[in-house]
N, C-alpha and C. Protein backbone atom coordinates (compact mmCIF):
# COMPACT_ATOMS: atom_id res chain seq x y z
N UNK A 1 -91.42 93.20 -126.08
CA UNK A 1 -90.67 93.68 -124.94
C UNK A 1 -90.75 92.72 -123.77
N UNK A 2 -91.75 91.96 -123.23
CA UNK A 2 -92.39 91.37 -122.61
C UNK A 2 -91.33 90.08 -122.46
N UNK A 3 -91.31 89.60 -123.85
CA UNK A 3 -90.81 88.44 -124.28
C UNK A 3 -89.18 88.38 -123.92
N UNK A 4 -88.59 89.61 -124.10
CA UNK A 4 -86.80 90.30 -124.12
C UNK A 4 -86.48 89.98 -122.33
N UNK A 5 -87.58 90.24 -121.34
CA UNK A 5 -87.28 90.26 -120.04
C UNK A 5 -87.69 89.32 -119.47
N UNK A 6 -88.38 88.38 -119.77
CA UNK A 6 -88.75 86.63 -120.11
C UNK A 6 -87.37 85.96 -119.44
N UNK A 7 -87.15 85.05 -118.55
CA UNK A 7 -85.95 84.30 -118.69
C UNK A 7 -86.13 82.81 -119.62
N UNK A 8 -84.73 83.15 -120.29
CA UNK A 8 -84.88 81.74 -121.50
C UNK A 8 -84.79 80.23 -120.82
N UNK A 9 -85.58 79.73 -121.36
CA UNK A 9 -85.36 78.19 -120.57
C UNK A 9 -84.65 77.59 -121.79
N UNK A 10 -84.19 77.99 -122.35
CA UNK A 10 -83.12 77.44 -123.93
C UNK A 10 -82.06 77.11 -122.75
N UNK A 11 -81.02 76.10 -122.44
CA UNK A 11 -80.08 75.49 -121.75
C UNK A 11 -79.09 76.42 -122.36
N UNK A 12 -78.11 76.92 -121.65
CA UNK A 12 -76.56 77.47 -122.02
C UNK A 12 -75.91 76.62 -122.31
N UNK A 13 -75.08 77.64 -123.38
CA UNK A 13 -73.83 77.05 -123.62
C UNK A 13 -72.74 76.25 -122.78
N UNK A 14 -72.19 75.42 -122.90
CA UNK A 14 -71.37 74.21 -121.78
C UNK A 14 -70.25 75.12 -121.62
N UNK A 15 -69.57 75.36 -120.42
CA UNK A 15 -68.53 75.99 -120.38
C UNK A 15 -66.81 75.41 -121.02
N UNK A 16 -66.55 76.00 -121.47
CA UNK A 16 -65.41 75.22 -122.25
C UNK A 16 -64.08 75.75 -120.99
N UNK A 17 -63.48 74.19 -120.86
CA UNK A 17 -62.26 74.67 -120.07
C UNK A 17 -62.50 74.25 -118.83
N UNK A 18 -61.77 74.29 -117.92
CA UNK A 18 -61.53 74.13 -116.41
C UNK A 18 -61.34 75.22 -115.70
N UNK A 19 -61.63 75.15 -114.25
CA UNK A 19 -60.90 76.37 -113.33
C UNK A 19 -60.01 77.81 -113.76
N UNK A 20 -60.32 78.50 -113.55
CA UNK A 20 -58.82 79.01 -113.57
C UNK A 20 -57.58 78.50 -113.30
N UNK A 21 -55.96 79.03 -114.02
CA UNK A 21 -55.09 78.03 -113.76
C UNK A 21 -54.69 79.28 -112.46
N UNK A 22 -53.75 78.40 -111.74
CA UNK A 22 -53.13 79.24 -110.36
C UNK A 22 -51.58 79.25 -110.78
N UNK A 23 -51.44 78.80 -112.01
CA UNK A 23 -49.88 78.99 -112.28
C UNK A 23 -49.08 77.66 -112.14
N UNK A 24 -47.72 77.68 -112.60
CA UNK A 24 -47.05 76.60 -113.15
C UNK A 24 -47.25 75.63 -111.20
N UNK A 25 -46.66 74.90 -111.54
CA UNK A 25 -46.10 74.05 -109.92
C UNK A 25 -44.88 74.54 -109.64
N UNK A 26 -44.48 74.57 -108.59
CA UNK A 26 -42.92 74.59 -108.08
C UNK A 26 -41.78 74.07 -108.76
N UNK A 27 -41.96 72.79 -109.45
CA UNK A 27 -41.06 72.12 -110.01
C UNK A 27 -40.69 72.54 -111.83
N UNK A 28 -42.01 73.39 -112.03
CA UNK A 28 -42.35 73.76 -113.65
C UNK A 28 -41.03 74.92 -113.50
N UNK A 29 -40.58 75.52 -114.61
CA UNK A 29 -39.50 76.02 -114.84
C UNK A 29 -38.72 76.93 -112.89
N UNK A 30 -38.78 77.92 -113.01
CA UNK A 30 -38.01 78.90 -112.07
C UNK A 30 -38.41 80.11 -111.74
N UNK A 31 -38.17 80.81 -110.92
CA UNK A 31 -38.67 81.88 -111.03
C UNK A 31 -38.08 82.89 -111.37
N UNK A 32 -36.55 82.81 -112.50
CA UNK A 32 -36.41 83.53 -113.58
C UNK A 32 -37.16 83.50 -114.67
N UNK A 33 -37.96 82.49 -115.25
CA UNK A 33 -38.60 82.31 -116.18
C UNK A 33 -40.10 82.20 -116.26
N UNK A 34 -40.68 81.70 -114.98
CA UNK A 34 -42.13 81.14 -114.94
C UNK A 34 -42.89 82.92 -114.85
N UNK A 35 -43.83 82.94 -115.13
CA UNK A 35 -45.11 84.07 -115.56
C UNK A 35 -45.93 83.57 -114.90
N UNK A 36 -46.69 84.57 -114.28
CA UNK A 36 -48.48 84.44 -113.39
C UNK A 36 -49.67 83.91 -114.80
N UNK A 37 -50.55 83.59 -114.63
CA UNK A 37 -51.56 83.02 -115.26
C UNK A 37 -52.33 84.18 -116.07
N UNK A 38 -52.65 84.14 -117.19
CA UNK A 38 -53.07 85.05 -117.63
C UNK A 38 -54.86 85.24 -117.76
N UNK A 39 -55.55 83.41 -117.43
CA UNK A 39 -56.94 83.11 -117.75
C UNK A 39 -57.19 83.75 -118.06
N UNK A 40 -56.88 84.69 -119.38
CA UNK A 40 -58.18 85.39 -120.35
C UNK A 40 -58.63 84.73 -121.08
N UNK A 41 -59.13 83.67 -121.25
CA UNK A 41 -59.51 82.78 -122.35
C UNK A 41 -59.89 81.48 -121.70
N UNK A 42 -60.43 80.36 -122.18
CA UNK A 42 -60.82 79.33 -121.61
C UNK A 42 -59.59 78.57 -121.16
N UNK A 43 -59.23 77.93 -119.81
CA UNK A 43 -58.46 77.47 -119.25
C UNK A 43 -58.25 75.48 -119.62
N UNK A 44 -57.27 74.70 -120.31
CA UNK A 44 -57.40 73.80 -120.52
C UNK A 44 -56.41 72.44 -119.77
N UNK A 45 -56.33 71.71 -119.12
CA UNK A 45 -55.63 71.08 -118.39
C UNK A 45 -54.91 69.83 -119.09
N UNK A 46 -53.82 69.10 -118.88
CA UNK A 46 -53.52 67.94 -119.02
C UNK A 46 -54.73 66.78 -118.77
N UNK A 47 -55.05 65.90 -119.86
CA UNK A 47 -56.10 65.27 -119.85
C UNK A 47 -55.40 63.78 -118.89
N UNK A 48 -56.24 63.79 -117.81
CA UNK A 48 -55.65 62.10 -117.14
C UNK A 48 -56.39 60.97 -117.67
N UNK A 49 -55.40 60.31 -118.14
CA UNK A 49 -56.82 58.97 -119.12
C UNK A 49 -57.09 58.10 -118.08
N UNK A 50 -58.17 57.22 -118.72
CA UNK A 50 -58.57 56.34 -117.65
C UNK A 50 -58.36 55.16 -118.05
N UNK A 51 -58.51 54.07 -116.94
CA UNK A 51 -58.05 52.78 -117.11
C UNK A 51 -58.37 51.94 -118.39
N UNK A 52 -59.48 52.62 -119.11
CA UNK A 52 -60.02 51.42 -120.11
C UNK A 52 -59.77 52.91 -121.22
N UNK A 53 -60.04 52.26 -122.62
CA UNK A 53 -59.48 53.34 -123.66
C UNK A 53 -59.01 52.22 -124.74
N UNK A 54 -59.39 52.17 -126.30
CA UNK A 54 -59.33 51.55 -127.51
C UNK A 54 -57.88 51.72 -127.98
N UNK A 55 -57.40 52.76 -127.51
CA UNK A 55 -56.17 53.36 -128.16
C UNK A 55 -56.17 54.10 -128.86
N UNK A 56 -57.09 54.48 -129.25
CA UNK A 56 -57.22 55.44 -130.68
C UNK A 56 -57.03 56.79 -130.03
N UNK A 57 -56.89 57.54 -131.07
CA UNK A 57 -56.40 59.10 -130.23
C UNK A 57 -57.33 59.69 -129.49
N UNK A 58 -57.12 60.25 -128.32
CA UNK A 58 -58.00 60.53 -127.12
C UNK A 58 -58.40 59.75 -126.43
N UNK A 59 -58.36 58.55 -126.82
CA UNK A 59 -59.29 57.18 -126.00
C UNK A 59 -57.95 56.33 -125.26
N UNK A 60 -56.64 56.95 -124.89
CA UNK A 60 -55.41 56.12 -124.94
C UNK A 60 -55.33 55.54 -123.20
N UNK A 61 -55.58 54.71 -123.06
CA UNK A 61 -55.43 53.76 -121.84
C UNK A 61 -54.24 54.01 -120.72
N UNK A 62 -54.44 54.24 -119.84
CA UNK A 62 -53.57 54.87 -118.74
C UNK A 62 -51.93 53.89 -118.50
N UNK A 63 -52.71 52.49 -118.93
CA UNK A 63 -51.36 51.34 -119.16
C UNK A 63 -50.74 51.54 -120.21
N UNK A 64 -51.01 52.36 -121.30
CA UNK A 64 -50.13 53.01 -122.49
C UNK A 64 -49.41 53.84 -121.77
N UNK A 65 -49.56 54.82 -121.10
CA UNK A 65 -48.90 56.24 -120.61
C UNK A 65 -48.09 56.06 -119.70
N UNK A 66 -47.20 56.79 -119.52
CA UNK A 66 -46.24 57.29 -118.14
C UNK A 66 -46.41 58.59 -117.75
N UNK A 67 -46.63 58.69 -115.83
CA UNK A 67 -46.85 60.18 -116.00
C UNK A 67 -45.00 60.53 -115.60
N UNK A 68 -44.85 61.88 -115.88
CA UNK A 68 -43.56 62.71 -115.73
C UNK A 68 -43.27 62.80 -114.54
N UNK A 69 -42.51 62.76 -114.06
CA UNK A 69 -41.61 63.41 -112.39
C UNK A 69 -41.44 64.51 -112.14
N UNK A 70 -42.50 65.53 -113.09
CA UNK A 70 -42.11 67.31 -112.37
C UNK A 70 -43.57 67.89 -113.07
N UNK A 71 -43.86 68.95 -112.81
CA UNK A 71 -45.16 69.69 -113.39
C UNK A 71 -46.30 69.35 -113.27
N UNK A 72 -46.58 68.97 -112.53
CA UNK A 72 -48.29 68.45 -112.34
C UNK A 72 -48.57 69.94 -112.43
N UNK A 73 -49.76 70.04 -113.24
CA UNK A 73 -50.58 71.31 -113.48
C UNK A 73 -51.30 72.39 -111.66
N UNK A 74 -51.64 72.70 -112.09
CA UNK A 74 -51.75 73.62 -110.51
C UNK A 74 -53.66 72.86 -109.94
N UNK A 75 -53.93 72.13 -111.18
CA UNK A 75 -54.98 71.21 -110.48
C UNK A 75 -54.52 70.06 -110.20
N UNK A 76 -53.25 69.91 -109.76
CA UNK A 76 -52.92 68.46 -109.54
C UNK A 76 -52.77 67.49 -110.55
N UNK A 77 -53.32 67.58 -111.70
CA UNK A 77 -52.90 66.73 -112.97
C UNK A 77 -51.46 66.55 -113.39
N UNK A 78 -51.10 65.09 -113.24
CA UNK A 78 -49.86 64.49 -113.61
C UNK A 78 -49.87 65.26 -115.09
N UNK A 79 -48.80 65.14 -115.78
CA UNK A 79 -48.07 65.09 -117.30
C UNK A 79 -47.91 63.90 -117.48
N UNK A 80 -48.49 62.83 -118.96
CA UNK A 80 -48.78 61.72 -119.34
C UNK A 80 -48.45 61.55 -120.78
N UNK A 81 -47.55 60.90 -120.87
CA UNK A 81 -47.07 60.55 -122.62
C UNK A 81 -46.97 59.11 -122.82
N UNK A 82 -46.45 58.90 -123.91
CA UNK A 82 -46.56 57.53 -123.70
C UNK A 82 -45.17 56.91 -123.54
N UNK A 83 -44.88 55.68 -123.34
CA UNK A 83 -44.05 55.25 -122.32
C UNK A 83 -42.71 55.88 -122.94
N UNK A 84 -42.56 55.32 -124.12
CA UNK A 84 -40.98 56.00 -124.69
C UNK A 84 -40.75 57.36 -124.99
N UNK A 85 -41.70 57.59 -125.01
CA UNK A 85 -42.20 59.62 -125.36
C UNK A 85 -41.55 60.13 -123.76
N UNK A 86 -42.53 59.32 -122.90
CA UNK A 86 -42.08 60.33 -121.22
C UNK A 86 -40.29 60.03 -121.20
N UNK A 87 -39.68 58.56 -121.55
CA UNK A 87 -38.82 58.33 -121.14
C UNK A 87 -37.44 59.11 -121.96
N UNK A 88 -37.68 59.25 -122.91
CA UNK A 88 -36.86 60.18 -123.70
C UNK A 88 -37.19 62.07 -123.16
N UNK A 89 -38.14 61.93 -122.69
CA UNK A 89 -38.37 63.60 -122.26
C UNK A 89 -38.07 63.35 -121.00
N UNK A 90 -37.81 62.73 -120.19
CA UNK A 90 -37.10 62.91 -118.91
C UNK A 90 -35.42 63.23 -119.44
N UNK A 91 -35.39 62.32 -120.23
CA UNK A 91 -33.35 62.27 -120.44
C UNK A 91 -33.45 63.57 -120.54
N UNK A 92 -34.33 64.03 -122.01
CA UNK A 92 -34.14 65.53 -122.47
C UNK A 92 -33.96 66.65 -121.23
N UNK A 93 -35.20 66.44 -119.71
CA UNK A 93 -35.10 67.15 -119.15
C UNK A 93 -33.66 67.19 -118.30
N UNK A 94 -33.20 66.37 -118.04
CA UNK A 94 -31.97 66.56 -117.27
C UNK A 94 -30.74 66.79 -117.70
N UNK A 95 -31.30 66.88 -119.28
CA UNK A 95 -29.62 67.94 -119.84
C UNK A 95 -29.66 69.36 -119.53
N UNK A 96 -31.61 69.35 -120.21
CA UNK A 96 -31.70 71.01 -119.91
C UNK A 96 -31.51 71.53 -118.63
N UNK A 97 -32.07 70.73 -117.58
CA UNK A 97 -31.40 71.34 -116.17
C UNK A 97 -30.54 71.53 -115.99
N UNK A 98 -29.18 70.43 -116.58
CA UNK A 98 -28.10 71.22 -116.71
C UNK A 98 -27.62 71.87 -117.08
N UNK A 99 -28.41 72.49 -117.95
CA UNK A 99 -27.97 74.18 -119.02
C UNK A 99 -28.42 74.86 -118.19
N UNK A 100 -29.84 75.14 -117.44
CA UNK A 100 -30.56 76.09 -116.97
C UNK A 100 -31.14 75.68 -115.69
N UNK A 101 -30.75 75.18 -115.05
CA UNK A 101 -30.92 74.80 -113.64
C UNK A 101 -32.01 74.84 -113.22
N UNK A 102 -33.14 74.34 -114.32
CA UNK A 102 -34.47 74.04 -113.78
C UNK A 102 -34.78 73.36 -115.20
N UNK A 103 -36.05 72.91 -114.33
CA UNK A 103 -37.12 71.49 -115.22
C UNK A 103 -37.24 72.42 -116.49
N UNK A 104 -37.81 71.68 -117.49
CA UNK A 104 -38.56 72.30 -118.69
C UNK A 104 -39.88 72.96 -118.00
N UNK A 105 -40.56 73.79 -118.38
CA UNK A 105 -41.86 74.19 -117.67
C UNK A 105 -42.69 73.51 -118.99
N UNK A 106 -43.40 72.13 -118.46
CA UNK A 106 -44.07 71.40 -119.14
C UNK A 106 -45.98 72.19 -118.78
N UNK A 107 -46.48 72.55 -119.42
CA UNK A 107 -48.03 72.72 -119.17
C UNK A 107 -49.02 71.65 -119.45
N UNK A 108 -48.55 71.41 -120.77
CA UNK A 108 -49.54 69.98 -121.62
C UNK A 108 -49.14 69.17 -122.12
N UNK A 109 -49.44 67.63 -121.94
CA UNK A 109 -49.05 66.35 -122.60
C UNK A 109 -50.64 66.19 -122.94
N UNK A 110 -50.79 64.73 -122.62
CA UNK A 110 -52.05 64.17 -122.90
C UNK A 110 -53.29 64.76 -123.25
N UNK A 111 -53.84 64.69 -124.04
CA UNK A 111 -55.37 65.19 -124.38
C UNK A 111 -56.34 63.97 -125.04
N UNK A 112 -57.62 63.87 -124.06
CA UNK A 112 -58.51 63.13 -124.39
C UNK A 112 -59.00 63.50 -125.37
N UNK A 113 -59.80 62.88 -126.56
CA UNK A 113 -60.70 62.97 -127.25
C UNK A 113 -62.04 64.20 -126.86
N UNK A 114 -62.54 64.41 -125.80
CA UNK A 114 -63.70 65.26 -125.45
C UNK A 114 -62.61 66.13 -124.97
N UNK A 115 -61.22 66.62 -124.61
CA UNK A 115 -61.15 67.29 -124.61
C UNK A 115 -60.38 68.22 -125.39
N UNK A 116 -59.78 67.40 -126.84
CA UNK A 116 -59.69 68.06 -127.92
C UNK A 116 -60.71 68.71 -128.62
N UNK A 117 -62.15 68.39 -128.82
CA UNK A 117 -63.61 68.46 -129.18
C UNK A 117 -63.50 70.20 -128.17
N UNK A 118 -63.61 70.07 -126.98
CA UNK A 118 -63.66 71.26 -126.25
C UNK A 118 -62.68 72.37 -126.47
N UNK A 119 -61.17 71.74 -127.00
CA UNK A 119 -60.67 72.75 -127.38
C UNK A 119 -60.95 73.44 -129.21
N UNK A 120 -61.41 72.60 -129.73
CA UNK A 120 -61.41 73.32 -131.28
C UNK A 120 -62.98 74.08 -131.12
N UNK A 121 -64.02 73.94 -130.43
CA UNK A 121 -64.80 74.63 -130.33
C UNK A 121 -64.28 76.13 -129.84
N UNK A 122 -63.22 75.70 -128.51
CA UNK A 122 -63.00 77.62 -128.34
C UNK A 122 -61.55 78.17 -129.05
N UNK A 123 -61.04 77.44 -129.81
CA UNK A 123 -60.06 77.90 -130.70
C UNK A 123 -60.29 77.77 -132.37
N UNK A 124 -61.72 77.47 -132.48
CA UNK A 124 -61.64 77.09 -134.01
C UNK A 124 -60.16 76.45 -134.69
N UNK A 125 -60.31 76.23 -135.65
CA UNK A 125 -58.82 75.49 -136.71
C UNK A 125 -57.94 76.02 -136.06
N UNK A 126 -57.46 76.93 -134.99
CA UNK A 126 -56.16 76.97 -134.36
C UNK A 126 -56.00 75.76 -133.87
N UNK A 127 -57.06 74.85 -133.43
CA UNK A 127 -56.75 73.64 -132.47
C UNK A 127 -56.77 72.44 -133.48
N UNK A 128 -56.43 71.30 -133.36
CA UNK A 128 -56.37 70.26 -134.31
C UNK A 128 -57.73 69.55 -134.29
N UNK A 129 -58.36 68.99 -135.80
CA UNK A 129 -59.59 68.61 -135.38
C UNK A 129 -59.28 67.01 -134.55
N UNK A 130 -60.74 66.90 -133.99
CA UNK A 130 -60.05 65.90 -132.72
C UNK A 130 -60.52 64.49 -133.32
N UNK A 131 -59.28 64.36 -132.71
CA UNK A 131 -59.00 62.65 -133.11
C UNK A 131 -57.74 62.93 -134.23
N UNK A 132 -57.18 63.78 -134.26
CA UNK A 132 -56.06 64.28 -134.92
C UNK A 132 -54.60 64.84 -134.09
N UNK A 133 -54.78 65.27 -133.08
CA UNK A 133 -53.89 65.66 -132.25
C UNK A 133 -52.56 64.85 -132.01
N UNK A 134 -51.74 65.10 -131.82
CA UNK A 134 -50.61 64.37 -131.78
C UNK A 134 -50.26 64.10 -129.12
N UNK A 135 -51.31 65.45 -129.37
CA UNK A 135 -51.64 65.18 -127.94
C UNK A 135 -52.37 63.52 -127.05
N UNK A 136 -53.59 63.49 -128.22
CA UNK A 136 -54.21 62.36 -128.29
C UNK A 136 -53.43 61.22 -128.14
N UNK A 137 -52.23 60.79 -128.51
CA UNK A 137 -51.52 59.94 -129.04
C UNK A 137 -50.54 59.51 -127.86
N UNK A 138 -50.69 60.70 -126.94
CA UNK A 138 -49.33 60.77 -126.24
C UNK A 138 -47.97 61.61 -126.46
N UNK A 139 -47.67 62.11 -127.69
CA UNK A 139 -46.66 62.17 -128.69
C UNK A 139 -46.77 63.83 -129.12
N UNK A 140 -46.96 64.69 -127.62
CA UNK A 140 -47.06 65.81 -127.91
C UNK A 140 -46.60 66.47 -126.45
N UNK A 141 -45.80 67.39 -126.31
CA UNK A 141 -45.98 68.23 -124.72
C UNK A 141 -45.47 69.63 -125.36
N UNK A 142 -46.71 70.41 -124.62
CA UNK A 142 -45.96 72.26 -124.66
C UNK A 142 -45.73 72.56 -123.25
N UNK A 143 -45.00 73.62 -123.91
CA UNK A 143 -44.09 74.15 -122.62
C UNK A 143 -44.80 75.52 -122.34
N UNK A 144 -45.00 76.15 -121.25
CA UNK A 144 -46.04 77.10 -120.62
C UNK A 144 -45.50 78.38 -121.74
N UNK A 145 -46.52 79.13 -122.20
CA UNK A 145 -46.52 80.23 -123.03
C UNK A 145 -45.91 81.53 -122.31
N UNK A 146 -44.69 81.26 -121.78
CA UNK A 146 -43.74 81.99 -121.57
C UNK A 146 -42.97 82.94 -122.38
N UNK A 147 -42.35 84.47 -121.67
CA UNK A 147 -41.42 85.06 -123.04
C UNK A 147 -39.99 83.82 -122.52
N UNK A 148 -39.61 83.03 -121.29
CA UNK A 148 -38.49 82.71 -121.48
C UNK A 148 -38.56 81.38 -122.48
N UNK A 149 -39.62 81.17 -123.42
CA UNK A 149 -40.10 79.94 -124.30
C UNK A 149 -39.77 80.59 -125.55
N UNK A 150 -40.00 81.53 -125.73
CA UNK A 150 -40.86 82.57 -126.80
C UNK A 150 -39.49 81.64 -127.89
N UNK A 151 -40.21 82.25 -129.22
CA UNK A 151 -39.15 82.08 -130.21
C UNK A 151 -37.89 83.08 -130.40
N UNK A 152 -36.62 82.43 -130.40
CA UNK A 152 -35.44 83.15 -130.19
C UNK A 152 -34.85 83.35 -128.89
N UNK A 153 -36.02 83.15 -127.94
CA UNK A 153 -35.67 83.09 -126.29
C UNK A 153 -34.27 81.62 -126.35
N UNK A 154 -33.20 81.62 -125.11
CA UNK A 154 -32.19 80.84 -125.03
C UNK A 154 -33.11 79.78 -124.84
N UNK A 155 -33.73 79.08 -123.93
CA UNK A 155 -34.66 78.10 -123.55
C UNK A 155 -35.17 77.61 -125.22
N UNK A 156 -35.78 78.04 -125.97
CA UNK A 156 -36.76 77.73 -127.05
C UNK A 156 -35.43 76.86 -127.96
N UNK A 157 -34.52 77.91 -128.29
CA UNK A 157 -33.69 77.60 -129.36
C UNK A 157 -32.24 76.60 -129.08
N UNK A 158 -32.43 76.48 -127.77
CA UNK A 158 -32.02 74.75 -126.48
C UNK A 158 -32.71 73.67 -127.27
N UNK A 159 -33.67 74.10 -126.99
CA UNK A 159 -35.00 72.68 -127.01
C UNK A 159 -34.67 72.44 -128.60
N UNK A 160 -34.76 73.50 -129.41
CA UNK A 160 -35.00 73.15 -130.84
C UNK A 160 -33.39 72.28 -131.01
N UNK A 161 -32.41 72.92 -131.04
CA UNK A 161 -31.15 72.09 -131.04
C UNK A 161 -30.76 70.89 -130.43
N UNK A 162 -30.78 70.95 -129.44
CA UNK A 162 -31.10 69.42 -128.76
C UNK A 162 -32.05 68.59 -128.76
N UNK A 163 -33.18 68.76 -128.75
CA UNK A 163 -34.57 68.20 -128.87
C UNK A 163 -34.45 67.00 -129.40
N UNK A 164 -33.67 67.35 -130.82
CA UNK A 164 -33.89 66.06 -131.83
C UNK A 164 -33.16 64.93 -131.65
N UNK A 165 -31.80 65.14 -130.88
CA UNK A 165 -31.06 63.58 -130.09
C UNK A 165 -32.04 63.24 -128.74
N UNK A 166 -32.92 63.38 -128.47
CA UNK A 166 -33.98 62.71 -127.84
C UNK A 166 -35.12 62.35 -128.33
N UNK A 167 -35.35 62.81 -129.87
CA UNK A 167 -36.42 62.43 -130.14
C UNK A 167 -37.53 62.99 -130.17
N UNK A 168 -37.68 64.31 -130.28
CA UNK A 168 -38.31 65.75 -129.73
C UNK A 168 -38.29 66.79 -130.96
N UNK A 169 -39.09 67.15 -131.37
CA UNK A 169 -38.78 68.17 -132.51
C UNK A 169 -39.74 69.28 -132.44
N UNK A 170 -39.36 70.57 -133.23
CA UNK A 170 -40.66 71.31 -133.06
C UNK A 170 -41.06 71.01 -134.47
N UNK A 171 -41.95 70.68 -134.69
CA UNK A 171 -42.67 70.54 -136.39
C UNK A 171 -42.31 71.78 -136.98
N UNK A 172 -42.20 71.55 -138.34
CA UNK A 172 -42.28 73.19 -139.00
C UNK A 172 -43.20 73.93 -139.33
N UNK A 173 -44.64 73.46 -138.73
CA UNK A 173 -45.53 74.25 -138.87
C UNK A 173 -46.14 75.01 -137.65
N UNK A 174 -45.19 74.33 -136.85
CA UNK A 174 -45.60 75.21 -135.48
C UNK A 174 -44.07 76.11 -135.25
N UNK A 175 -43.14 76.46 -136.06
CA UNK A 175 -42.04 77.48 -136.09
C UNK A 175 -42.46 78.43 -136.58
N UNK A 176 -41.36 79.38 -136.43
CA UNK A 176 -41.72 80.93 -136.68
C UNK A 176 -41.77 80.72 -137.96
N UNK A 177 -42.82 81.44 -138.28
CA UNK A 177 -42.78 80.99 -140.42
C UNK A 177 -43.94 80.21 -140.84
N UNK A 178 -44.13 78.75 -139.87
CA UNK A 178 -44.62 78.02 -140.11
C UNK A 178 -46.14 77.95 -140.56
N UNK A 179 -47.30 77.47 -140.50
CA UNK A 179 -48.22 77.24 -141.30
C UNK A 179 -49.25 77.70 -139.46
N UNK A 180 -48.72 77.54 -138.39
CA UNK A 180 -49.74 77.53 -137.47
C UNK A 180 -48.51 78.01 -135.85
N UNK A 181 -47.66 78.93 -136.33
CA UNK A 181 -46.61 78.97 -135.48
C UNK A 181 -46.91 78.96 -133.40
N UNK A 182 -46.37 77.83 -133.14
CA UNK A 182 -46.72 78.14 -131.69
C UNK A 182 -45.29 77.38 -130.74
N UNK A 183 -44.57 78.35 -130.65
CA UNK A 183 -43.46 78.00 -129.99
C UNK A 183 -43.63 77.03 -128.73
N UNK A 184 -44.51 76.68 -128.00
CA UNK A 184 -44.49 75.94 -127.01
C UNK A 184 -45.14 74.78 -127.65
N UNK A 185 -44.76 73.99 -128.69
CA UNK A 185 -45.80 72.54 -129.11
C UNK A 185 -43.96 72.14 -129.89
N UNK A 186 -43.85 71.04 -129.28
CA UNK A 186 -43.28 69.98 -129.56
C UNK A 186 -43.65 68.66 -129.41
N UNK A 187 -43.10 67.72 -130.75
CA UNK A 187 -43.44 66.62 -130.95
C UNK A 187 -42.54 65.51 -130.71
N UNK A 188 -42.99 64.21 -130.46
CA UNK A 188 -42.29 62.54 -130.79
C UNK A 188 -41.98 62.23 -131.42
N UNK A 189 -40.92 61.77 -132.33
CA UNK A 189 -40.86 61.53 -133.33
C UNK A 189 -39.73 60.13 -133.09
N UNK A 190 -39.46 59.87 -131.91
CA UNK A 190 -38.64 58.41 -131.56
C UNK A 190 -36.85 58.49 -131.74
């Protein structure tokens, strides 16, 4: 009993995640479409790389990347792909504005190496093992887990139809059906 009311000097668990999010930016979709933050779960940000980096996935050098012209995360984190990835997802974005009179609501591009590692610890195999990510690479952005995203939503089934004359696809394992379905993960594909 003695021992139960003892405080443990065993070190805690590392907290997985960042801040709470405070919600999209101003520029991230509209406020027909954008949703309040839900932080029930560990909160994960756009990873900003740093100046030095091998290239390898997660390790990708900030002179590889371009950041985006809309959505910085609500901690101030740019959106970062890599150069022909951002530049084809800008074109993409300014058709869709002209369908829907706002930005794509971008949440995530870039993911470092430690912080793919941080995400498959609090998502188990939902998350890609790291050094596998197509985030890592540059060559990945989701769009905020919105119902105006959702699958079958006008916005979702935009992106899927057009997507691919920019170079943009949703994989088929992240479609409805698919092997790991998550309507907000689209890929590069050039």
């Amino acid at each position: 009993a003695d021992a139960a009311r003892a405080p443990s000097s065993a070190p805690s668990a590392p907290r997985l995640g960042g801040p709470p999010s405070t919600g999209a930016g101003p520029d991230c979709g509209s406020p027909a479409s954008a949703e309040p933050p839900r932080n029930d779960g560990p909160t994960f940000y756009t990873s900003t790389p740093s100046e030095s980096g091998d290239g390898s996935n997660g390790r990708v050098p900030r002179s590889q990347l371009s950041p985006l012209g809309w959505c910085q995360d609500s901690q101030g984190n740019q959106q970062w792909l890599r150069h022909d990835a951002a530049a084809a997802l800008t074109r993409l974005n300014e058709a869709f504005r002209a369908q829907f009179g706002e930005n794509i609501a971008v949440d995530m591009t870039y993911r470092s190496y430690e912080d793919q590692v941080q995400m498959r610890e609090a998502y188990g195999s939902a998350a890609a093992r790291p050094g596998t990510s197509n985030h890592g690479t540059g060559l990945a952005f989701d769009t905020w887990e919105w119902q105006a995203y959702a699958f079958g939503s006008a916005r979702y089934e935009w992106l899927v139809a057009h997507g691919p004359a920019y170079g943009w696809v949703a994989p088929g394992w992240a479609r409805q059906g698919g092997s790991n379905p998550e309507y907000w993960h689209f890929e590069f594909t050039g």
